[in-house]
Protein backbone atom coordinates (compact mmCIF):
# COMPACT_ATOMS: atom_id res chain seq x y z
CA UNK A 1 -195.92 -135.89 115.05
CA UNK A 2 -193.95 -132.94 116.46
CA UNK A 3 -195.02 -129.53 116.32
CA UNK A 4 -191.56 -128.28 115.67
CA UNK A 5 -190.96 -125.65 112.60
CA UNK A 6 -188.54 -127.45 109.82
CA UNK A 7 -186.41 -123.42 110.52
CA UNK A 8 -186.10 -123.34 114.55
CA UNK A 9 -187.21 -119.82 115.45
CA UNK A 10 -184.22 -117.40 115.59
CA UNK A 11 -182.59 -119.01 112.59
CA UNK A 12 -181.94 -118.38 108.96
CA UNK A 13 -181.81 -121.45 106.25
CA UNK A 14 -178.15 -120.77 105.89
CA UNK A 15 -176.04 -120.82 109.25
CA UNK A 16 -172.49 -120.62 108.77
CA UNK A 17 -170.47 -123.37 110.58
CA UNK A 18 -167.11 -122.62 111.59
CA UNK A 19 -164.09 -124.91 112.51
CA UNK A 20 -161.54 -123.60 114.68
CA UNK A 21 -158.69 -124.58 117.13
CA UNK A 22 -159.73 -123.13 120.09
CA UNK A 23 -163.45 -122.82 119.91
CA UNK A 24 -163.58 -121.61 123.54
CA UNK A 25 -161.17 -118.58 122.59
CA UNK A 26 -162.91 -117.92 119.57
CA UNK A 27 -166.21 -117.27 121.33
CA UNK A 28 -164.51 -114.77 123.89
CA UNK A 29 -162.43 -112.97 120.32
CA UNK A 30 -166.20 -112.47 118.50
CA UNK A 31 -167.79 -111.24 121.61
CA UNK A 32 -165.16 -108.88 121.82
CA UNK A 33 -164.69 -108.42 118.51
CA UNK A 34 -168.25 -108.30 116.81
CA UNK A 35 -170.36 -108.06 119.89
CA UNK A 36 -171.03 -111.92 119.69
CA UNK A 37 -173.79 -113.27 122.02
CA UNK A 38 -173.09 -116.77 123.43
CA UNK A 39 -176.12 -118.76 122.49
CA UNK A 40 -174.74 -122.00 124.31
CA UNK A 41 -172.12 -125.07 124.24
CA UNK A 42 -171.58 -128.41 124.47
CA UNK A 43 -167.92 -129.93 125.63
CA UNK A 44 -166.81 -133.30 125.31
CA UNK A 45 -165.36 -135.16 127.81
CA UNK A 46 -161.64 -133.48 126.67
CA UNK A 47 -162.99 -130.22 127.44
CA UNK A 48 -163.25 -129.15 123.54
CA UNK A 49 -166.50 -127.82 122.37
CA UNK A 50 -168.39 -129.90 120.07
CA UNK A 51 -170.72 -127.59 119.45
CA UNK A 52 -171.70 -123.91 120.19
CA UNK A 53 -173.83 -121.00 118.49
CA UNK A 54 -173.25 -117.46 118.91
CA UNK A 55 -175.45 -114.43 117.50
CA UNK A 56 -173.96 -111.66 115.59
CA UNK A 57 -176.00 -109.20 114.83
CA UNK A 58 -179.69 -111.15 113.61
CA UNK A 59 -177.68 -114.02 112.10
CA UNK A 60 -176.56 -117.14 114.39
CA UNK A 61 -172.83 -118.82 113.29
CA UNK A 62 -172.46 -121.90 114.87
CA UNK A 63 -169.02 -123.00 115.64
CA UNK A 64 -166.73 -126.30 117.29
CA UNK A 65 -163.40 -127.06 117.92
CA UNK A 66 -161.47 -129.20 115.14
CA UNK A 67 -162.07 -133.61 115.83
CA UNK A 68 -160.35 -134.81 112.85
CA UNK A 69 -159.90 -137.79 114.59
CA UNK A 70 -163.34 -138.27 114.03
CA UNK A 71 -163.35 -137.47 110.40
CA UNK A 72 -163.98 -134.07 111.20
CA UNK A 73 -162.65 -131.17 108.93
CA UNK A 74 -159.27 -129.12 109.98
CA UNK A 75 -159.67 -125.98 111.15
CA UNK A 76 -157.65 -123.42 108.36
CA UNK A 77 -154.34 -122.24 109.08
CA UNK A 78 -154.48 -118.98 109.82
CA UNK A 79 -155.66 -116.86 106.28
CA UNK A 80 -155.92 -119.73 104.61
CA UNK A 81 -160.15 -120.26 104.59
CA UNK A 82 -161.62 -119.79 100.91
CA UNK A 83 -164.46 -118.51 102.52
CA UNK A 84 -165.34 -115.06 103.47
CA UNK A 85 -167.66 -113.96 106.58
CA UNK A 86 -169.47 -111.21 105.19
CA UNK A 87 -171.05 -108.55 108.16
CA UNK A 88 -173.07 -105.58 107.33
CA UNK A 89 -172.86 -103.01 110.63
CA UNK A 90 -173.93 -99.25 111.42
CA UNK A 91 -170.54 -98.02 111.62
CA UNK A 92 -168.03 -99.94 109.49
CA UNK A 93 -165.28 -97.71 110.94
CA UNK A 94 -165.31 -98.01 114.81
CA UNK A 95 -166.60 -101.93 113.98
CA UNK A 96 -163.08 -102.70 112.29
CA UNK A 97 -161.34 -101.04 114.47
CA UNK A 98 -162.62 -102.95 117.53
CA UNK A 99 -162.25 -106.25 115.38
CA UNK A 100 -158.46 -104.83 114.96
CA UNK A 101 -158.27 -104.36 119.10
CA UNK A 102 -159.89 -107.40 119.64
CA UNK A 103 -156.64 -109.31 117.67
CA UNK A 104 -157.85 -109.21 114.15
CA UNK A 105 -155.32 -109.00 111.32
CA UNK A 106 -155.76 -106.07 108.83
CA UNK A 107 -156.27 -107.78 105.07
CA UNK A 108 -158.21 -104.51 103.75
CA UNK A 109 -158.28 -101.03 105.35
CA UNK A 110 -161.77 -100.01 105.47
CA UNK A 111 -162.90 -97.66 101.98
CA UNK A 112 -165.54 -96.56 100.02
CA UNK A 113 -166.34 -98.72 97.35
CA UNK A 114 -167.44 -98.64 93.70
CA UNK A 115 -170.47 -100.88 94.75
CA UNK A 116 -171.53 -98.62 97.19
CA UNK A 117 -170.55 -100.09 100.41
CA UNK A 118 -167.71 -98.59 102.72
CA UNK A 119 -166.07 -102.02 103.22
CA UNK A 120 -162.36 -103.49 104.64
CA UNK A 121 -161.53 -106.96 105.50
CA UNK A 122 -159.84 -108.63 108.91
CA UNK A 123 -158.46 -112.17 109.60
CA UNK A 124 -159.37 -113.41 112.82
CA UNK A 125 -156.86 -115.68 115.13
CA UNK A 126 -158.86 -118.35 114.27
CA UNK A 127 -157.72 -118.55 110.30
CA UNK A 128 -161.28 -117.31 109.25
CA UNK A 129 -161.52 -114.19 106.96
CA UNK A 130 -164.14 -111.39 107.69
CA UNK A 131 -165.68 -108.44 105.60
CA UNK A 132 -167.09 -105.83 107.25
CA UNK A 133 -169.45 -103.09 105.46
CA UNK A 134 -171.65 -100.27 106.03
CA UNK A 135 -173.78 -99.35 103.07
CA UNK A 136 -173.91 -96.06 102.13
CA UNK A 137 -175.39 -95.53 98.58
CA UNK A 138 -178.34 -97.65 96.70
CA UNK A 139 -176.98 -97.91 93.07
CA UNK A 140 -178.71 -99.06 89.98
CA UNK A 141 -177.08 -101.72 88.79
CA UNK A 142 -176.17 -99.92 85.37
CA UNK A 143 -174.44 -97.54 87.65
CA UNK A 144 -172.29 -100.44 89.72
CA UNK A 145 -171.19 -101.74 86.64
CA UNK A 146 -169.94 -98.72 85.25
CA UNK A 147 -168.20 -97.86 88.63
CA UNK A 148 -166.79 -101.57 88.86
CA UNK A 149 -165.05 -100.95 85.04
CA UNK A 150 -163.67 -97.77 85.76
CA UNK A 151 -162.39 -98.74 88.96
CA UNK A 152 -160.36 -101.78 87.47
CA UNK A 153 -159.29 -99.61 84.34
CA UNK A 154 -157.75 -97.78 86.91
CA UNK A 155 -155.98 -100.58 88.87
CA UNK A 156 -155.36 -102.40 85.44
């Protein structure tokens, strides 16, 4: 019987896994982007990565190139992923704007929000959809709520 831990050390029970076209590419974009730390790879014979993990921040996202030849899933067009990367940071500000350098499309210009958080949202090349946040005020829930129905009474 191994001695291994059922969580490998370094890891959370969730762990994002990404599908791109390009997984190479995307590795150098979230280094640049997010400050990404290459973790390792694996390549198949064709050169594509089968598998890789990169750190952001305390969390690990592991990540491959599309092999829907295999059965694999597609990578998303471009906007097109239902699902949101969500990154909490020190500075929000200089963070999206180093995402935006880095090639990162603008879906939400950073803002304070009603929740709290000072929070935008950038595409990535890859078709993956990332919100970046810095938060800035504890609120009682009582207090978010409120916020949250004035703030769409306005934009109603």
């Amino acid at each position: 019987m191994s001695n291994a831990k059922p969580v490998p050390e370094g890891m959370h029970t969730v762990t994002p896994h990404l599908v791109v076209r390009g997984a190479a590419k995307a590795i150098d974009f979230y280094k640049q982007a997010f400050g990404a730390e290459e973790l390792g790879r694996s390549a198949a014979p064709d050169g594509r990565i089968m598998h890789a993990a990169i750190r952001v921040g305390d969390s690990v996202i592991f990540l491959a190139d599309e092999f829907t030849e295999m059965g694999g899933p597609k990578a998303p067009e471009p906007g097109k992923s239902p699902v949101v990367l969500h990154l909490y940071l020190p500075d929000v500000d200089a963070s999206f704007d180093r995402a935006v350098r880095a090639g990162a499309n603008v879906k939400t210009p950073v803002a304070d929000m009603f929740w709290g958080d000072r929070y935008g949202q950038v595409t990535d090349p890859f078709g993956h959809t990332w919100s970046l946040a810095t938060h800035k005020e504890d609120l009682s829930r009582e207090e978010a709520d409120r916020r949250g129905r004035e703030f769409f009474a306005k934009a109603g």
